[in-house]
Structures are given as structure tokens and as C-alpha cells.
Protein backbone atom coordinates (compact mmCIF):
# COMPACT_ATOMS: atom_id res chain seq x y z
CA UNK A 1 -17.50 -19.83 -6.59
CA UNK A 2 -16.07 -23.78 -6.03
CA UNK A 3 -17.84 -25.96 -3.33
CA UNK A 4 -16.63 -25.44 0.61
CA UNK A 5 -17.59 -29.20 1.04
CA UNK A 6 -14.32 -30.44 0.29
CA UNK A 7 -10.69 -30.12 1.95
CA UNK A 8 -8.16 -29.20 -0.70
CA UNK A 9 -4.95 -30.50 0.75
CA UNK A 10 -3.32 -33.63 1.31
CA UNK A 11 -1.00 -34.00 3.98
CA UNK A 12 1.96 -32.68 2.83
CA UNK A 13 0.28 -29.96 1.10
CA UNK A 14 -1.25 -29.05 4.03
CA UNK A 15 1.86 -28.69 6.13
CA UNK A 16 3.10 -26.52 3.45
CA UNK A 17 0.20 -24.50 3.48
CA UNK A 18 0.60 -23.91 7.24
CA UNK A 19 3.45 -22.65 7.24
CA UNK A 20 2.73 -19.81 4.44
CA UNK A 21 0.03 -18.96 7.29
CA UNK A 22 2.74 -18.80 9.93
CA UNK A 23 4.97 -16.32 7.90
CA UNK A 24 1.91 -14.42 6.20
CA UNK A 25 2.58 -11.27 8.23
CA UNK A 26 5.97 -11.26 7.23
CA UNK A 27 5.28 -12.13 3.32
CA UNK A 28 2.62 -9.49 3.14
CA UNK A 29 4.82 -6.73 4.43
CA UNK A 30 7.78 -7.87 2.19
CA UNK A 31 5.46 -7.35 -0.42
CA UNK A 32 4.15 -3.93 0.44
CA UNK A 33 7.95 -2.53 0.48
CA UNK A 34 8.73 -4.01 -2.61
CA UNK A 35 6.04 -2.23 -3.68
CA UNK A 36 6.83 1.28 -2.07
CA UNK A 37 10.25 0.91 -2.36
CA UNK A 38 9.94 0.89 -6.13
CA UNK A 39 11.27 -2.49 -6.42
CA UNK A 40 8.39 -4.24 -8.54
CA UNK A 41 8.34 -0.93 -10.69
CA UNK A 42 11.98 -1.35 -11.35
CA UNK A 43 11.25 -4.59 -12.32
CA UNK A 44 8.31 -4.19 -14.58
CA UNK A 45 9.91 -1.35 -16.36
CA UNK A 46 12.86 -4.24 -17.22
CA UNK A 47 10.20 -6.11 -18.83
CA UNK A 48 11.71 -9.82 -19.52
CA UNK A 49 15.64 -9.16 -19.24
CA UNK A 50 15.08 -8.38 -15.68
CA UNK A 51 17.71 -6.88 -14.09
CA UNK A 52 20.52 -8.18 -11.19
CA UNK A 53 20.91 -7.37 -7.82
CA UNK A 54 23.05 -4.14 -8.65
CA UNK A 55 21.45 -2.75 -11.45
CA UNK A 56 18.02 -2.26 -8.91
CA UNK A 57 19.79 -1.35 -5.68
CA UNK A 58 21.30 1.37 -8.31
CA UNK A 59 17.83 2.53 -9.91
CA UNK A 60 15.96 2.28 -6.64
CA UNK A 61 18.23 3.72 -3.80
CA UNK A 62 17.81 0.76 -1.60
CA UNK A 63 21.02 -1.20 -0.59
CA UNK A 64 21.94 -3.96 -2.70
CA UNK A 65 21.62 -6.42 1.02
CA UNK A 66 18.23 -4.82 1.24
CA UNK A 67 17.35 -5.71 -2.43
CA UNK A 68 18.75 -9.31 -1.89
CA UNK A 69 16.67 -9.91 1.08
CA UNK A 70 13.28 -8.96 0.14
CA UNK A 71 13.68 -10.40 -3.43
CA UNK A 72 14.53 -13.94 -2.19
CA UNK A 73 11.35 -14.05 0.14
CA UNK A 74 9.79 -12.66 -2.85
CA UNK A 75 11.22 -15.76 -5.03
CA UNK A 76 9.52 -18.27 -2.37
CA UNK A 77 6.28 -16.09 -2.54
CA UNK A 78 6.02 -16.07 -6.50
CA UNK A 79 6.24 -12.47 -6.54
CA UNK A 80 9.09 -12.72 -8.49
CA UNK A 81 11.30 -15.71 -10.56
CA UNK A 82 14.86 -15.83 -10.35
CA UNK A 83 17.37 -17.13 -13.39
CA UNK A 84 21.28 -16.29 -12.39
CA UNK A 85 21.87 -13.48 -12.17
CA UNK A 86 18.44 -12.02 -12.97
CA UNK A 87 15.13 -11.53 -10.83
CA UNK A 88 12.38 -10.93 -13.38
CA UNK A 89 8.33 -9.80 -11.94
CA UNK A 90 6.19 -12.29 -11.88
CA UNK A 91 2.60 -11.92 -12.49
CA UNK A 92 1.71 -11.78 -8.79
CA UNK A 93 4.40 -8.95 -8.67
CA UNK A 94 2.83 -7.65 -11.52
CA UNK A 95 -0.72 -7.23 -10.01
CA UNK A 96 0.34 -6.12 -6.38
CA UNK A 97 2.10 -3.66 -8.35
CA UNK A 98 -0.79 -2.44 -11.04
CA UNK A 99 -4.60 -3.51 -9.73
CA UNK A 100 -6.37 -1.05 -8.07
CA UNK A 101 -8.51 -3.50 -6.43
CA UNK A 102 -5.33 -5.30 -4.54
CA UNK A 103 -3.33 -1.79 -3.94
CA UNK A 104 -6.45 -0.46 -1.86
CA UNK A 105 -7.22 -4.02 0.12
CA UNK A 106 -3.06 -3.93 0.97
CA UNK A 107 -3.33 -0.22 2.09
CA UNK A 108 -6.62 -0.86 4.38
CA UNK A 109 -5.20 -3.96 5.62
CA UNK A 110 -1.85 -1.83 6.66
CA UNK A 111 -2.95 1.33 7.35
CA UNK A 112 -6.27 0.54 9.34
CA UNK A 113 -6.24 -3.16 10.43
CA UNK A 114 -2.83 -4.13 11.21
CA UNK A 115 -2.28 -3.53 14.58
CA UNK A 116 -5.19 -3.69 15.24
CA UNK A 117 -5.69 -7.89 14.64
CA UNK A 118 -3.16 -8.29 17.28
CA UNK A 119 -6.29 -7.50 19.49
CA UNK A 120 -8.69 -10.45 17.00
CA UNK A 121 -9.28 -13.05 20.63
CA UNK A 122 -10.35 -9.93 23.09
CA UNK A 123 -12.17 -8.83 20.04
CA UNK A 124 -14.12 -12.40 20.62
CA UNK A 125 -13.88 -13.09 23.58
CA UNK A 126 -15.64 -9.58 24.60
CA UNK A 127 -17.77 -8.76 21.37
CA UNK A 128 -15.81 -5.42 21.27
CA UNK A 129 -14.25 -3.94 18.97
CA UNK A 130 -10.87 -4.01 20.74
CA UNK A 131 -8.55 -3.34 18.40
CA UNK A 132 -9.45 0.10 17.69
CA UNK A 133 -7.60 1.08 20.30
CA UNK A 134 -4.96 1.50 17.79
CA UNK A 135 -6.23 4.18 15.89
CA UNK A 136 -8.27 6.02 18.81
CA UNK A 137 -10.85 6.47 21.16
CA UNK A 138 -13.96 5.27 20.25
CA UNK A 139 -16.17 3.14 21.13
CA UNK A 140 -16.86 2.27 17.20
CA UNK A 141 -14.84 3.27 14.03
CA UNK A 142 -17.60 5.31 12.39
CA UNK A 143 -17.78 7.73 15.05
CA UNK A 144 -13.74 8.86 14.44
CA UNK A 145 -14.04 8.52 10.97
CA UNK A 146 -12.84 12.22 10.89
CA UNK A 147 -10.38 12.32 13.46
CA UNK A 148 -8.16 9.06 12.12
CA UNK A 149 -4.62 9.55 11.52
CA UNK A 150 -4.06 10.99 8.23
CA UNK A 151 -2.50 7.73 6.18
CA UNK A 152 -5.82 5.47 8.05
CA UNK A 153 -8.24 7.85 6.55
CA UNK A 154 -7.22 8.04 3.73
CA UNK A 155 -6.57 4.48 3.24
CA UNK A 156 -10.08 3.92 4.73
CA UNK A 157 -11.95 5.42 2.53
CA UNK A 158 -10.37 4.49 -0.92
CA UNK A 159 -11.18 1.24 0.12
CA UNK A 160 -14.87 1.78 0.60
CA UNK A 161 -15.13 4.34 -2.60
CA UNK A 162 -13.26 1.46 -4.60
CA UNK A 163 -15.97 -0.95 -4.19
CA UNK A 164 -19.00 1.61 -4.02
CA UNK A 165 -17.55 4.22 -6.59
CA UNK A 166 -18.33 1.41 -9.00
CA UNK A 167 -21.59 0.14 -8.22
CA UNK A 168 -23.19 3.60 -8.23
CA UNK A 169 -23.30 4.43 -11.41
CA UNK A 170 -25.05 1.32 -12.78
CA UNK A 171 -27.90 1.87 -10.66
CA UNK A 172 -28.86 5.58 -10.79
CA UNK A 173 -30.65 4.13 -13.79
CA UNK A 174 -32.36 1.44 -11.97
CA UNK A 175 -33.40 3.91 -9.11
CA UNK A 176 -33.89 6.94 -11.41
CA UNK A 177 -36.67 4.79 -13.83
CA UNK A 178 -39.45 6.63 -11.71
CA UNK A 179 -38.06 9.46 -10.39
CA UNK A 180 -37.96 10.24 -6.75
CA UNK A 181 -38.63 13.67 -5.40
CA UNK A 182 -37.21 12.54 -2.31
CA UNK A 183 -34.59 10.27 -1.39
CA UNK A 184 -33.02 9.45 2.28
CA UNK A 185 -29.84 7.76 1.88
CA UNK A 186 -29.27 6.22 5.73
CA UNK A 187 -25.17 5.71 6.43
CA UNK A 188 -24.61 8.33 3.43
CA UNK A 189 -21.32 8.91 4.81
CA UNK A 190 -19.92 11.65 3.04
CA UNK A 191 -22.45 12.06 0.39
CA UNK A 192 -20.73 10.20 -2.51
CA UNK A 193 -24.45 8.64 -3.61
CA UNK A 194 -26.14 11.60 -2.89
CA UNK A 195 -23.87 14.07 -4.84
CA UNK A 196 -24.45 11.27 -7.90
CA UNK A 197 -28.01 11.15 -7.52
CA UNK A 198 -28.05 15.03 -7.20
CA UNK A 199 -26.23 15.46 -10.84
CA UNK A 200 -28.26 12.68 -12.48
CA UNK A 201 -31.52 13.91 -11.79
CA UNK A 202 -31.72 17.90 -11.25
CA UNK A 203 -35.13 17.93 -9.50
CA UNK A 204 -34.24 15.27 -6.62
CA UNK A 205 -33.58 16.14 -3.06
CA UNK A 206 -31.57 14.07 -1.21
CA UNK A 207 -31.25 13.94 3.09
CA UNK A 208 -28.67 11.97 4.40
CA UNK A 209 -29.36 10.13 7.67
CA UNK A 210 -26.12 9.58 9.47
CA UNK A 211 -24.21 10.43 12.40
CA UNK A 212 -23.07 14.05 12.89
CA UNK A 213 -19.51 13.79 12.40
CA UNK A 214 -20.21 12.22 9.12
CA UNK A 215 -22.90 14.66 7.91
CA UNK A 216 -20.46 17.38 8.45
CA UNK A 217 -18.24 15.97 5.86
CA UNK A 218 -20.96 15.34 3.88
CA UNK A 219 -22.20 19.08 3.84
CA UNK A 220 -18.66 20.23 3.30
CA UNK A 221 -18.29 18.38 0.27
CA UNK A 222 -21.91 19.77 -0.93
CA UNK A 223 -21.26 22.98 -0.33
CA UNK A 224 -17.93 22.96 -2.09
CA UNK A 225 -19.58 21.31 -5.43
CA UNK A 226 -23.46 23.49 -4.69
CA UNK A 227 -25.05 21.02 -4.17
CA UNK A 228 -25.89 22.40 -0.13
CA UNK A 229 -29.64 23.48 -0.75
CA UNK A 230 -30.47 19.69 -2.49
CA UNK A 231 -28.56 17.97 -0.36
CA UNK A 232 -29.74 17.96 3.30
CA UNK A 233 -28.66 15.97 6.80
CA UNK A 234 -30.67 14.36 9.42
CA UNK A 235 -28.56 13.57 12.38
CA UNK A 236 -29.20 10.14 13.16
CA UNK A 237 -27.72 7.09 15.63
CA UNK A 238 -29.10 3.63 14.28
CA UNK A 239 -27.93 2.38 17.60
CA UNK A 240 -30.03 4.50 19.76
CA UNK A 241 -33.64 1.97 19.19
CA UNK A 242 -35.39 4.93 20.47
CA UNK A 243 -34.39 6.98 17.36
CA UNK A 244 -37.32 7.82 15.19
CA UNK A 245 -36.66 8.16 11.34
CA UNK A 246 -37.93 10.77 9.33
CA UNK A 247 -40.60 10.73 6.76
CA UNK A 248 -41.69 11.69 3.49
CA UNK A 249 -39.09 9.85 1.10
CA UNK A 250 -40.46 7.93 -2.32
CA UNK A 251 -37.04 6.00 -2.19
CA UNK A 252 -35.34 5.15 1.39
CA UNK A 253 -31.47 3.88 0.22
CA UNK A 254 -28.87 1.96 2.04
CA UNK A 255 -25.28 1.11 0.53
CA UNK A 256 -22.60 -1.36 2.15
CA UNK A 257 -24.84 0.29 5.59
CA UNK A 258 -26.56 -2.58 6.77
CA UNK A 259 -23.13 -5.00 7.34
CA UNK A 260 -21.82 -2.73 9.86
CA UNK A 261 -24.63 -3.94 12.37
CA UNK A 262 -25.29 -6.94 14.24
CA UNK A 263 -28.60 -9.27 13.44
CA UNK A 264 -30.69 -7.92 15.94
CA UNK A 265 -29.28 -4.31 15.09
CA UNK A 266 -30.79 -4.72 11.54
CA UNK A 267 -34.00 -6.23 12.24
CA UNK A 268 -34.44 -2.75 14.49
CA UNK A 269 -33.41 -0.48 11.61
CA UNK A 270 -35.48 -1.92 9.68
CA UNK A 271 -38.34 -2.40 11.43
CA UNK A 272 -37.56 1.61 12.35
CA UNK A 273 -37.93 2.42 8.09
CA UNK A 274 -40.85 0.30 7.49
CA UNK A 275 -42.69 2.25 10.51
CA UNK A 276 -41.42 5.56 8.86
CA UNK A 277 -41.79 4.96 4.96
CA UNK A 278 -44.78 5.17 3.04
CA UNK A 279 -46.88 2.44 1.71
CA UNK A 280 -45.84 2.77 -1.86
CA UNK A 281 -42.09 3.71 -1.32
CA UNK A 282 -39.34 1.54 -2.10
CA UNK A 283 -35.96 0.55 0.02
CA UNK A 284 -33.13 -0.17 -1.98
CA UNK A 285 -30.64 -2.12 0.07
CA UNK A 286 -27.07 -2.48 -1.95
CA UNK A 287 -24.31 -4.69 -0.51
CA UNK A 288 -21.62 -7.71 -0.10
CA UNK A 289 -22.97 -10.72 0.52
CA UNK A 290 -19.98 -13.12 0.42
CA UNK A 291 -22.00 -16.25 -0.72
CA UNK A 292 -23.24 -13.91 -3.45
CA UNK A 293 -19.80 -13.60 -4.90
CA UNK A 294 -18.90 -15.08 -8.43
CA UNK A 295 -14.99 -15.61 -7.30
CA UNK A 296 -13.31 -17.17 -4.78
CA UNK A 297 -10.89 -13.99 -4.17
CA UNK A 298 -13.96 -12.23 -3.47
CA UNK A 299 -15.59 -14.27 -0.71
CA UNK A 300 -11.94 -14.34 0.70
CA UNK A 301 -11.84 -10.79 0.80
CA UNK A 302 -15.29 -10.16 2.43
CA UNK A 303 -14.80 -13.38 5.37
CA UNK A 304 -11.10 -11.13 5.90
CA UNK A 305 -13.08 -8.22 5.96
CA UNK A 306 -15.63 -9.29 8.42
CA UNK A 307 -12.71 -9.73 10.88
CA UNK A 308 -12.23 -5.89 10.82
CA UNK A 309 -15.89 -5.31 11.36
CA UNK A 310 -14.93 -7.76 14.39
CA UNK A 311 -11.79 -5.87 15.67
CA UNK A 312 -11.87 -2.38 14.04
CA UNK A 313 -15.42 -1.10 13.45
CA UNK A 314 -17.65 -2.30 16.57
CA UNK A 315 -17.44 -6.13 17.36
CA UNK A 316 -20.63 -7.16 15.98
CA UNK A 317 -21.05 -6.80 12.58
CA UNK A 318 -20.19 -8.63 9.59
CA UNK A 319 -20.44 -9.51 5.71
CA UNK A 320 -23.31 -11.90 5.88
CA UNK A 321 -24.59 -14.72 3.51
CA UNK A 322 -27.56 -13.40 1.71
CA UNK A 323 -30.27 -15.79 2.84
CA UNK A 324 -29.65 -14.81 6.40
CA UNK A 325 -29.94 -11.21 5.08
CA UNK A 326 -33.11 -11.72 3.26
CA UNK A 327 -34.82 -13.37 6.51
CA UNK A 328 -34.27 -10.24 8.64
CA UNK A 329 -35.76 -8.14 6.17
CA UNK A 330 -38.62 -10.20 6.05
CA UNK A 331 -39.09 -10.62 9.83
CA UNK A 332 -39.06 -6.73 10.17
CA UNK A 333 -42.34 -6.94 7.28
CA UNK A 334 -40.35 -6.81 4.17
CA UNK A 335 -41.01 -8.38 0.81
CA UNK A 336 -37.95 -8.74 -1.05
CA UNK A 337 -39.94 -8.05 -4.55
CA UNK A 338 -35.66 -8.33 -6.81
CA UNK A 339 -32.44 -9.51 -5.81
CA UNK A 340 -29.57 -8.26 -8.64
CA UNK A 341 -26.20 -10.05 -7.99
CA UNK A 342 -22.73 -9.05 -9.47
CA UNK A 343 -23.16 -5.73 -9.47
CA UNK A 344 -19.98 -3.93 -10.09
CA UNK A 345 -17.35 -5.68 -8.14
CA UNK A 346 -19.54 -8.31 -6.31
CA UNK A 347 -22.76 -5.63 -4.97
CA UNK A 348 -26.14 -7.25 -4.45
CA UNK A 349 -28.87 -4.93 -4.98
CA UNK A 350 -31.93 -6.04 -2.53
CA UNK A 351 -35.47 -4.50 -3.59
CA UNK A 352 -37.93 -4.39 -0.77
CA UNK A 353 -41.34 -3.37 -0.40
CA UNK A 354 -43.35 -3.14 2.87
CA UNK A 355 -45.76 -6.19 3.12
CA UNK A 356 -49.61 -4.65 4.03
């Protein structure tokens, strides 16, 4: 990842830049209809002859004005080139239409945080998560996970399986190299670790700790797959301080969990699992850290994603630079015995072990 230390632009440059920022809604929706429209595809499946004006308004349904229009933004935003009388996909237009990773960041921006940034200064101004507003009442995202319109759900959690899906299976080996008999998996959402750990090891038993909404979905989806007498649920509000956890786990496991909560939020989580765990257990911690990050997309991504947390989730929260991470682990009488970076798509696996 380059050095922050240093402005990039000249003048000129700069002015340019600014004004790419003051159009950027209206770039990124032109290129999510291109996209759904079947525009791009047209495109792509014209390989290098590319195709005029016509020919795609023909192919795609959509009028030839409507064709023009988008396409000539699209020219300005590199999405596309342009040779009379021919627009040909460029490779931007070739990865908004074909990478998994940008297709599910462009849904979850649309679906879940769009309307909601309108809301970004109460957001700061109050600490509250004031856009959510948008999607429902709540007074934080995870507790309508359940109950968000259809397209938001779904668009929700593709984005958080996207990145997770593909740290998981790297470290059931790591996790799995002394076998637990009993794992809790705090924020296990709707059981996607725990069904994994579950099939990899058949003697394992696995309690999520997470609210109720989410353990229902969680025991649906065990029950549907038979996994419902390994898999167990402890209902669970990390907000509430005066929460207990339970006990008895050999491995205590937290994914992309931890960055929903403020500082002080953590140390108290934590400081709730070292009081619970035993002596010789371990607490695997997996998650962003956006200082951690090998490319420069990917701290983008994460900083734009911490503005959700901001608006969307609950007001507090945050992707956080690793250091800052480590330091409230230790205050709450963690070691941090490994630290694994560039895991999957950008994961930091955290190792801790209570200090004595």
C-alpha cells in the first residue's frame, strides 16, 4: 500500500479530480444501469469491433437516446472508448461487468447505503446511525437484519459472505490443528463458520453467541443441512455490559464481529471473554484492518465502508488500523501471541491468549 504522506495532485489535477467527486453519484449509477441494462454485456460479447449506437439499442431493448446518453458519460468515465461510429468496453467496463468483488461492493453500496449517506452529517453530528432510517426501524442494522427489504438483504449479505466465504476455509486448518470440542463463535450471524467448522471436524460442537433474530436464522439453516443437535445458540446482546458470557469453550471465535463496535464497546467484550474463557483456551479474532491491506483499492474500500458502519449499522463503529486494535486487546489482558495478514481478500487473523 503507497505512502499517505504525500498529496498526489497538482493544481489542475486537482480541480479535475474535484469535479469527478461532484458527479460521483451520478457516474456510479450510470454505471450500475449499464450494467443491468445489459449494455456492458452487449459490449463484451462484441469483443473489439464494438458495435454502434443502433446495433445495442437493437440487442438490448433500451432506446437508442438512452444508449447514447449513458455511453457518452461512460466515454468520460473510461468505462468505455469511443472510435466513430463504434463504442468498444473498456477494461473498467470490463470488470464492473465480470468481478465478483466490484459487483457485490456496487450492489451494497445501492441497495443498502445509498439513501442512506444522504443522512452522513446527522450521522456525525449525533453519533447515530441516522441513515437507517431508510431501510427501517431500528435502532442498529443488526437487529433488522431479517426484516430488510428483500433486494437490501440480499445485497447485504453477499457482501459480507464475499469477503468471509473466502477466508474461512484457509483457517479451519489453522483452528482445527488441535481440535476443539467446543467452540463459541460470538456475532455467528447465520452460522456460515459454524456449519464449516461442523463438516470439517465431525466431533466439534459449535454455540453461536448472537442476538436472537440472528440465531433464528442460524438454526434454520442448521436444521435444514442437520446440523441442529451440533450446532447450538446462546442469545446474547454485546451491548448490554451486564451480559455474562458463557463458559466451557477450548476455542472462543470472532469474524469481521469486533468492527461493528465502538473502542470502549470492544475493550468490554473483551474484557467480558477473558472473564468467561479458560486459562488455556484460545480467541481467534479474524478481520479488516485497513492499514493491514496490501492494495490501495482495499483500504479505499474499508475507509468507504466505515462510513456505513457510521450511517447504516449503529454510529460508532468502524474498520480500524490494527495497532489501535491490538492495544484494546491488550488493555482488556490479552497477549496477542500471532498476527496473520492477507488472508483471503485482505483478513487479519489475531491470536490471543489471556495474560496470567
Amino acid at each position: 500500500m503507497k505512502s499517505f504522506e504525500v498529496d498526489p495532485y497538482n493544481g489542475l489535477n486537482a480541480k479535475t479530480e474535484a469535479q469527478k467527486l461532484a458527479f460521483a453519484p451520478i457516474v456510479f449509477h450510470t454505471a450500475r444501469t449499464l450494467r443491468d441494462l445489459n449494455i456492458l454485456s452487449a459490449l463484451d460479447e462484441a469483443g473489439n469491433e464494438g458495435l454502434e449506437a443502433t446495433d445495442i439499442a437493437k440487442t438490448t431493448g433500451v432506446s437508442e437516446y438512452g444508449v447514447k446518453v449513458l455511453l457518452d458519460m461512460a466515454i468520460c468515465a473510461h468505462i468505455v472508448t469511443w472510435k466513430a461510429p463504434r463504442y468498444r468496453l473498456a477494461n473498467l467496463g470490463y470488470f464492473l461487468l465480470h468481478d465478483g468483488m466490484t459487483r457485490a461492493n456496487m450492489d451494497f453500496t445501492a441497495d443498502v447505503c445509498y439513501a442512506a449517506m444522504s443522512h452522513l452529517t446527522e450521522s456525525i453530528e449525533t453519533g447515530t446511525p441516522a441513515g437507517l432510517k431508510e431501510l427501517g426501524d431500528w435502532s442498529t442494522i443488526y437487529e433488522g437484519l431479517s426484516q430488510l427489504p428483500e433486494k437490501a438483504k440480499e445485497s447485504w449479505f453477499q457482501f459480507d459472505h464475499f469477503y468471509s466465504d473466502r477466508s474461512f476455509p484457509l483457517l479451519l486448518k489453522k483452528v482445527f490443528a488441535e481440535p476443539p470440542k467446543r467452540l463459541f463463535d460470538i456475532g455467528g450471524n447465520t452460522g456460515k463458520w459454524a456449519t464449516q467448522c461442523c463438516q470439517y471436524d465431525s466431533e466439534v460442537e459449535v454455540t453461536i453467541i448472537d442476538l436472537p433474530q440472528q440465531l433464528a436464522m442460524a438454526k434454520e439453516q442448521a436444521k435444514r443441512i442437520g446440523l441442529e443437535g451440533r450446532i447450538k445458540g446462546h442469545a446474547f446482546n454485546a451491548l448490554d455490559a451486564s451480559q455474562p458470557l458463557p463458559q466451557g469453550a477450548d476455542v472462543w471465535w470472532m469474524s469481521q464481529f469486533l468492527d461493528c463496535f465502538s473502542p470502549m464497546e470492544i475493550l468490554s467484550i473483551l474484557r467480558r471473554v477473558r472473564a468467561a474463557m479458560a486459562l488455556d483456551a484460545t480467541v481467534y479474532i479474524l478481520d479488516l484492518f485497513w492499514d493491514a491491506q496490501k492494495y490501495d483499492a482495499a483500504a479505499y474500500s474499508l475507509n468507504a465502508t466505515s462510513l456505513y458502519f457510521t450511517c447504516l449499522a449503529n454510529g460508532n463503529s468502524r474498520f480500524y488500523r490494527c495497532e489501535e486494535f491490538v492495544q484494546i486487546a491488550e488493555e482488556a489482558g490479552f497477549d496477542v501471541v500471532e498476527r496473520t495478514d492477507d488472508i483471503g481478500l485482505g483478513h487479519t487473523l489475531l491470536t490471543l491468549k489471556a495474560r496470567v
